[in-house]
Every structure is written in structure tokens, then in C-alpha cells.
PDB file of N, CA and C in Angstrom:
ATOM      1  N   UNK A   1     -10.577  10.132  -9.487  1.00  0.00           N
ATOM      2  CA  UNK A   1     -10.032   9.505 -10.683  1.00  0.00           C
ATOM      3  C   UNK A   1      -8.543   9.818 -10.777  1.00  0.00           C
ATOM      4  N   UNK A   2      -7.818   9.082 -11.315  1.00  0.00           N
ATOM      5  CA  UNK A   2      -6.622   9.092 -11.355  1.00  0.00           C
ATOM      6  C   UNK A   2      -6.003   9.799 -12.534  1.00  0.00           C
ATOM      7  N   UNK A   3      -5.116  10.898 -12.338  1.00  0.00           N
ATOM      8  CA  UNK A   3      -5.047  11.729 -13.333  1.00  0.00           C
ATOM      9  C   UNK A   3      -3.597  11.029 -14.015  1.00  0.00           C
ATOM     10  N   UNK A   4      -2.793  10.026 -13.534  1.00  0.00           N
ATOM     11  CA  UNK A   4      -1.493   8.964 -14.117  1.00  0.00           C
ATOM     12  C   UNK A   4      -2.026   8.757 -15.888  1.00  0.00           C
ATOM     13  N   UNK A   5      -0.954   8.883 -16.557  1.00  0.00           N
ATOM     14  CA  UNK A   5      -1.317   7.670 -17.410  1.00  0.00           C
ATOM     15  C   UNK A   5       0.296   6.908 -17.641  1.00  0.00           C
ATOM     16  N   UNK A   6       0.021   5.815 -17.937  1.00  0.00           N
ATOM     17  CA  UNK A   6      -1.343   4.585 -17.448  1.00  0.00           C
ATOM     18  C   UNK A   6      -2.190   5.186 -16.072  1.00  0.00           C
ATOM     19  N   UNK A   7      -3.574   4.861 -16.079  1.00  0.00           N
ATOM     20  CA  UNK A   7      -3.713   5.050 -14.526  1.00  0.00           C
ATOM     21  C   UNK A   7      -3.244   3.994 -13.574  1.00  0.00           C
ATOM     22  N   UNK A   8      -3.262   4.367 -12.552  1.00  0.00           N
ATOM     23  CA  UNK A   8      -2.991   3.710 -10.928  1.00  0.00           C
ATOM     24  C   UNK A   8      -3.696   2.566 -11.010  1.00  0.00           C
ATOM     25  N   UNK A   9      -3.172   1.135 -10.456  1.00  0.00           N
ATOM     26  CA  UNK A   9      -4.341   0.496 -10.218  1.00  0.00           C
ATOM     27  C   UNK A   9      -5.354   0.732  -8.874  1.00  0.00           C
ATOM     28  N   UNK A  10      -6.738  -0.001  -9.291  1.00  0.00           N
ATOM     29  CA  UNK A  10      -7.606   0.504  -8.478  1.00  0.00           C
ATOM     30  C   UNK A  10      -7.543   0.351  -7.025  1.00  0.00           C
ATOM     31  N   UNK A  11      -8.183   0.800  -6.088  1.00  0.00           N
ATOM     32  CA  UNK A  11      -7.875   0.269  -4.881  1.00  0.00           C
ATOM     33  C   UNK A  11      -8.109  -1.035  -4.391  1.00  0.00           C
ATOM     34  N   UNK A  12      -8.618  -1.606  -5.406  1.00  0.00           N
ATOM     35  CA  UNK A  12      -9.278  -2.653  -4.605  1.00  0.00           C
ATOM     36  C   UNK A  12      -8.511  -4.313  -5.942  1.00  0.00           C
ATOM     37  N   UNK A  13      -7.643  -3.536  -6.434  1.00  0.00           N
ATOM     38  CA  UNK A  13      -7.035  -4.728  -7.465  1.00  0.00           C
ATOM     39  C   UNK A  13      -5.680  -5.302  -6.607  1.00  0.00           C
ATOM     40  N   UNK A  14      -5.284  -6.335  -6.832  1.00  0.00           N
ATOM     41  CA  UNK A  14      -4.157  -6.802  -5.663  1.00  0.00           C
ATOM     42  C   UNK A  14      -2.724  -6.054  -6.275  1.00  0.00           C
ATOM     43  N   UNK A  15      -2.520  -5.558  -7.183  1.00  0.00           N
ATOM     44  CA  UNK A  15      -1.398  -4.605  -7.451  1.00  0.00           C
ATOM     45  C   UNK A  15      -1.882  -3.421  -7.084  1.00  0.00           C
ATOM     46  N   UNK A  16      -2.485  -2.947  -6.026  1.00  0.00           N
ATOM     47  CA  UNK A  16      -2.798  -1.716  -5.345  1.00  0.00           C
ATOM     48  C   UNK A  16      -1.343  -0.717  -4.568  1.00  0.00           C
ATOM     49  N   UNK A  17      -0.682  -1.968  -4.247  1.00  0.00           N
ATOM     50  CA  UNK A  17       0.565  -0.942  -4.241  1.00  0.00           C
ATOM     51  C   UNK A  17       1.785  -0.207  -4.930  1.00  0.00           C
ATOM     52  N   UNK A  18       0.818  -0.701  -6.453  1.00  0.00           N
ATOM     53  CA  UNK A  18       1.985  -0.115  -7.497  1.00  0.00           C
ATOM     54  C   UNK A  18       0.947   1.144  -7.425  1.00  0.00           C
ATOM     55  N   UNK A  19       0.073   2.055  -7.091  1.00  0.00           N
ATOM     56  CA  UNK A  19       0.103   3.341  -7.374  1.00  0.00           C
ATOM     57  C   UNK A  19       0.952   4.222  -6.902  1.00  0.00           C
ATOM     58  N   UNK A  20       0.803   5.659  -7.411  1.00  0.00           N
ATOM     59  CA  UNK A  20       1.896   6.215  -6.915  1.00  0.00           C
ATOM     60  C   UNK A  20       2.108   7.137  -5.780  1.00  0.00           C
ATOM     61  N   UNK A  21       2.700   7.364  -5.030  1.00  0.00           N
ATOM     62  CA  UNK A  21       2.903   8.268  -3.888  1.00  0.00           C
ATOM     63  C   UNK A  21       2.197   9.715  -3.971  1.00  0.00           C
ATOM     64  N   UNK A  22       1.092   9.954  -3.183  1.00  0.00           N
ATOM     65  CA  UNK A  22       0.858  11.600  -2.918  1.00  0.00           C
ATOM     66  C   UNK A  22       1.077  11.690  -2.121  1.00  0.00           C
ATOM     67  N   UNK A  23       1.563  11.576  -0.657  1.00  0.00           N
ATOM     68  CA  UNK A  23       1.697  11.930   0.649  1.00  0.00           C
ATOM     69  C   UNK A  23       2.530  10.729   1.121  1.00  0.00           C
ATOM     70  N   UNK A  24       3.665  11.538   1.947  1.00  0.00           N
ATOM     71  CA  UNK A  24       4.849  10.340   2.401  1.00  0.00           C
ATOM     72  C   UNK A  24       4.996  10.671   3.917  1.00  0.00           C
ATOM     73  N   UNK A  25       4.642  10.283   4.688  1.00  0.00           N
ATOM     74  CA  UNK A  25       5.316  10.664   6.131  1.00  0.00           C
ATOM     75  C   UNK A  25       5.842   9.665   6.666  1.00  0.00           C
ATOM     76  N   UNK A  26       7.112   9.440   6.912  1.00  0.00           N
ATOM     77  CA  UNK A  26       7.472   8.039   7.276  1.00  0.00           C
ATOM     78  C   UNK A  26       8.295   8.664   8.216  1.00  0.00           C
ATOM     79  N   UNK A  27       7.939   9.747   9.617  1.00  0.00           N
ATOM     80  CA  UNK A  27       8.168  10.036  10.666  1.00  0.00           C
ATOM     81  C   UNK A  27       6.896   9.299  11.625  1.00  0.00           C
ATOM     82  N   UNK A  28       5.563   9.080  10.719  1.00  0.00           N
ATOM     83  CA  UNK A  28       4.541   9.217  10.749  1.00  0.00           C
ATOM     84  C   UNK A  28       4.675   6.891  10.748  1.00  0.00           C
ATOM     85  N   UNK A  29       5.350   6.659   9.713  1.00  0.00           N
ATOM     86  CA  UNK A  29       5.006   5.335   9.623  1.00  0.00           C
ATOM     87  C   UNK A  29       3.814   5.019   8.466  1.00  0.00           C
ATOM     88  N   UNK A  30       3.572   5.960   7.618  1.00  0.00           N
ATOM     89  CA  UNK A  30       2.537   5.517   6.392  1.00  0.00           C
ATOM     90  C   UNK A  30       2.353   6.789   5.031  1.00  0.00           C
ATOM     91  N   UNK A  31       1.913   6.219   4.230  1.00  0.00           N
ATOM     92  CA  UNK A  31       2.421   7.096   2.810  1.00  0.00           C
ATOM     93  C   UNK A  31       0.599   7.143   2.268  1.00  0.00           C
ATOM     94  N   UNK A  32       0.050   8.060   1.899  1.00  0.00           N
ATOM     95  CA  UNK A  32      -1.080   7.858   1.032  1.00  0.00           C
ATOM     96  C   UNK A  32      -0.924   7.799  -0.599  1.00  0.00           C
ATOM     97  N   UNK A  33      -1.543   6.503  -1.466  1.00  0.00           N
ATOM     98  CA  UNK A  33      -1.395   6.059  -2.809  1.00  0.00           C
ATOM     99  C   UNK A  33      -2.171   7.207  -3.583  1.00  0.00           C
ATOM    100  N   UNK A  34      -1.953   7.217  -4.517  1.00  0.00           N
ATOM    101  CA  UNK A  34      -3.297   7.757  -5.290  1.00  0.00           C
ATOM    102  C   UNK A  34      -4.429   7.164  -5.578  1.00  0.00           C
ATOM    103  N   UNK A  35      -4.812   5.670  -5.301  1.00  0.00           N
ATOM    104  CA  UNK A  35      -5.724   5.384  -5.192  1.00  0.00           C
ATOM    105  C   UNK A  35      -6.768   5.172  -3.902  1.00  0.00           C
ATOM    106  N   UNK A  36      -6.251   6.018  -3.175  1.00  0.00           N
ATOM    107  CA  UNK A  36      -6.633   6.405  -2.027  1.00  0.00           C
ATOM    108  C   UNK A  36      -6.326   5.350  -0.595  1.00  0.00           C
ATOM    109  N   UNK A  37      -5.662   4.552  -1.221  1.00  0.00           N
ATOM    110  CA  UNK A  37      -4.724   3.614   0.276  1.00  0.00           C
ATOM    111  C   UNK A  37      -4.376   3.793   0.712  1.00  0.00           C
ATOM    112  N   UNK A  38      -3.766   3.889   2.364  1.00  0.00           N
ATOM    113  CA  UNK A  38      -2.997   4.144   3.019  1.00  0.00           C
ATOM    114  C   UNK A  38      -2.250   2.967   3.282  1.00  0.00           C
ATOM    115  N   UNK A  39      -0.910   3.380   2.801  1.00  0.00           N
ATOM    116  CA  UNK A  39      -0.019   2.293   3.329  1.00  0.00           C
ATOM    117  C   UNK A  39       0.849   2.613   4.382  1.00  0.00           C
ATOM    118  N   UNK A  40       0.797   1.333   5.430  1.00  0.00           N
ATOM    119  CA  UNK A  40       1.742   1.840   6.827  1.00  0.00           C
ATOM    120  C   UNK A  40       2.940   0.967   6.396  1.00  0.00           C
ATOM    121  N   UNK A  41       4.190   1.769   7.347  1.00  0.00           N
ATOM    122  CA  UNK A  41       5.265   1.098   7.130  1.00  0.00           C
ATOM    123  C   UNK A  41       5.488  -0.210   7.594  1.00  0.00           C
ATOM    124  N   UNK A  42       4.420  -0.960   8.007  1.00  0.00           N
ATOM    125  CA  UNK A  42       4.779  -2.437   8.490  1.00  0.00           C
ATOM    126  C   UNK A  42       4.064  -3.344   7.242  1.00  0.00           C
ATOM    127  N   UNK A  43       3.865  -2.752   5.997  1.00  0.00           N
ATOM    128  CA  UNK A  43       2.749  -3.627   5.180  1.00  0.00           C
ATOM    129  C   UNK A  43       1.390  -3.728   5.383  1.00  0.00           C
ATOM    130  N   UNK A  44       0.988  -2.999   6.600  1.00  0.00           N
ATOM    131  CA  UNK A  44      -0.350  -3.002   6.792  1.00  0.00           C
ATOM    132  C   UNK A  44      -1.420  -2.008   5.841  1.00  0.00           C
ATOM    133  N   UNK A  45      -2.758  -2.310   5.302  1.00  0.00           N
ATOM    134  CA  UNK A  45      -3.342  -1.073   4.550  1.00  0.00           C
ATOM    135  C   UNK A  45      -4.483  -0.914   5.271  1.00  0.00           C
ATOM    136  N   UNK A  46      -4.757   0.664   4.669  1.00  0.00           N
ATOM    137  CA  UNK A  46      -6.425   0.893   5.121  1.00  0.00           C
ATOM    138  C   UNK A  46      -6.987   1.312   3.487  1.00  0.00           C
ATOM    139  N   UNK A  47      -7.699   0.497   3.202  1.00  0.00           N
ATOM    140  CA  UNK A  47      -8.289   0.532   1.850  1.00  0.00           C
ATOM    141  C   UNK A  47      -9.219   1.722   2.231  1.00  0.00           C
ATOM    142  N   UNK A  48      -9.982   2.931   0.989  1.00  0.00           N
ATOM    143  CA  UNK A  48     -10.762   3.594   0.815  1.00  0.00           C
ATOM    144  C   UNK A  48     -12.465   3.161   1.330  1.00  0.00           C
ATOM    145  N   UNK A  49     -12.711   2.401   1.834  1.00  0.00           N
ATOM    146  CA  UNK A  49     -13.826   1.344   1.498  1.00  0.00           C
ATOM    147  C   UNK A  49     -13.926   1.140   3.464  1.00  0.00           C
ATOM    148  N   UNK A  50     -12.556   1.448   3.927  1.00  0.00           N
ATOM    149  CA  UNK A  50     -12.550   1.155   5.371  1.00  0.00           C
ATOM    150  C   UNK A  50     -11.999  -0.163   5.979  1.00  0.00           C
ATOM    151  N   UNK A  51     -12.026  -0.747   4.668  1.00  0.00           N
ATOM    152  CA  UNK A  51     -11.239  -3.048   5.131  1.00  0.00           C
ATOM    153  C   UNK A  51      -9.777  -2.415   5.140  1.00  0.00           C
ATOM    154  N   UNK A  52      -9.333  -3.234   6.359  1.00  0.00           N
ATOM    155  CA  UNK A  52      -7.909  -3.010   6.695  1.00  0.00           C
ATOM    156  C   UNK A  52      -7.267  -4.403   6.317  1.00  0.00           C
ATOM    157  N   UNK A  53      -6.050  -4.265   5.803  1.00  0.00           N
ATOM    158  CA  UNK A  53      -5.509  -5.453   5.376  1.00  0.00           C
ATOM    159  C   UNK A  53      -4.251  -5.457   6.624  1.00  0.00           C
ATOM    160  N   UNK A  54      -4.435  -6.525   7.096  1.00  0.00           N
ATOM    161  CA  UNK A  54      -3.010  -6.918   7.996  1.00  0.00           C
ATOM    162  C   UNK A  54      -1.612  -6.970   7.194  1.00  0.00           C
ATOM    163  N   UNK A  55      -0.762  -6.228   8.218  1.00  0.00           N
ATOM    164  CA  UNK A  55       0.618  -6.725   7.356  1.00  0.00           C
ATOM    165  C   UNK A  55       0.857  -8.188   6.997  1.00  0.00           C
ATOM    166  N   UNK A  56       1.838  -8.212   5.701  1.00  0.00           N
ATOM    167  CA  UNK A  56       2.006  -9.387   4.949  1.00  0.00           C
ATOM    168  C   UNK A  56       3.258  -9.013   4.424  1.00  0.00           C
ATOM    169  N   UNK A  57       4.314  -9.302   5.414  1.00  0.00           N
ATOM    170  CA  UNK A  57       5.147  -9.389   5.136  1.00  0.00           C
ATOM    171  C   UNK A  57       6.245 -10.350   5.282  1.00  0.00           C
ATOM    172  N   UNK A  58       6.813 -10.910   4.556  1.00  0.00           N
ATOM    173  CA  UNK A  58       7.430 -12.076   4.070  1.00  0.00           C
ATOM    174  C   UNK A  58       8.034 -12.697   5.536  1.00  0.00           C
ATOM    175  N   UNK A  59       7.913 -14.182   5.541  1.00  0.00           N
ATOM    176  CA  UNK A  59       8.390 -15.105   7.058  1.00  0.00           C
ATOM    177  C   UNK A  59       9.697 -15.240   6.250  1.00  0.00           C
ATOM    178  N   UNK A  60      10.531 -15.083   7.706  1.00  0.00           N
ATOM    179  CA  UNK A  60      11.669 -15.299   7.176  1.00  0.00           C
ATOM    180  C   UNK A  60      12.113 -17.044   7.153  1.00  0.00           C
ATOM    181  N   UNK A  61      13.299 -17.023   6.345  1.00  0.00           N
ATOM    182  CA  UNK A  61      13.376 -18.472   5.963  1.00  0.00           C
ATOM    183  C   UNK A  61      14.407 -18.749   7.352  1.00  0.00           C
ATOM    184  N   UNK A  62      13.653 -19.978   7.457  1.00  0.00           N
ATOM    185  CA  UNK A  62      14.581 -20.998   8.878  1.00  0.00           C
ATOM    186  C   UNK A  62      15.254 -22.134   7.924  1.00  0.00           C
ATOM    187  N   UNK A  63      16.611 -21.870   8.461  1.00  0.00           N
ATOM    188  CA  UNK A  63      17.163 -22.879   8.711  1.00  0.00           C
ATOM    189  C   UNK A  63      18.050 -22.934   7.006  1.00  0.00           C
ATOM    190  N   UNK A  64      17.884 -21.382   6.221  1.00  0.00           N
ATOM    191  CA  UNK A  64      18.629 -21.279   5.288  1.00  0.00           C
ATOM    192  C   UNK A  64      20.272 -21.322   5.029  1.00  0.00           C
ATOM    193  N   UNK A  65      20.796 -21.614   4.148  1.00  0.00           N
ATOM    194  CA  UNK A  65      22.263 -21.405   4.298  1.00  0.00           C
ATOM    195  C   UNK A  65      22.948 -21.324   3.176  1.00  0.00           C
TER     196      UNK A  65
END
């Protein structure tokens, strides 16, 4: 349980990456949430539950100016 208040959202709500940082290793390439996510530095997650979410991170725009 999440001792935040407000609490963290849950792991499994799509604002899962607004919880907050307990563990940062970004020698490492990933940070653990307090809602027990692991987030890697490419956008990729490993939810508590074991479903891995592929990175999703933004296509860049072609042909902007």
C-alpha cells in the first residue's frame, strides 16, 4: 500500500507513471515506482503482475519545419 498522500496511482491505471520514485539506477537504465513498476530508461515497463509494456515513445515528426 502506498504510504503518499494523495496515494500513487495504481499499477495498473494508465497514469502509472506519475508514482513516485523509490529506487533510481540509471547506470542501470531503470527506476522502481512505488507502485511497484519498473520503469526502464527507453519507456519500456514491467508491471507487478509480470505484463511488460513495450516502449512508447513518441515518433518523431517528418518533414516538420
Amino acid at each position: 500500500m502506498c504510504p503518499h498522500d494523495p496515494a500513487c496511482p495504481d499499477a495498473e491505471a494508465p497514469d502509472r507513471e506519475a508514482a513516485r520514485t523509490l529506487a533510481c539506477h540509471p547506470e542501470q537504465g531503470w527506476s522502481l515506482l512505488c507502485n511497484g513498476v519498473v520503469l526502464f530508461e527507453d519507456t519500456g515497463e514491467l508491471l507487478p503482475s509480470g505484463t511488460v509494456i513495450a516502449p512508447h515513445r513518441p515518433d518523431p515528426l517528418v518533414g516538420a519545419a
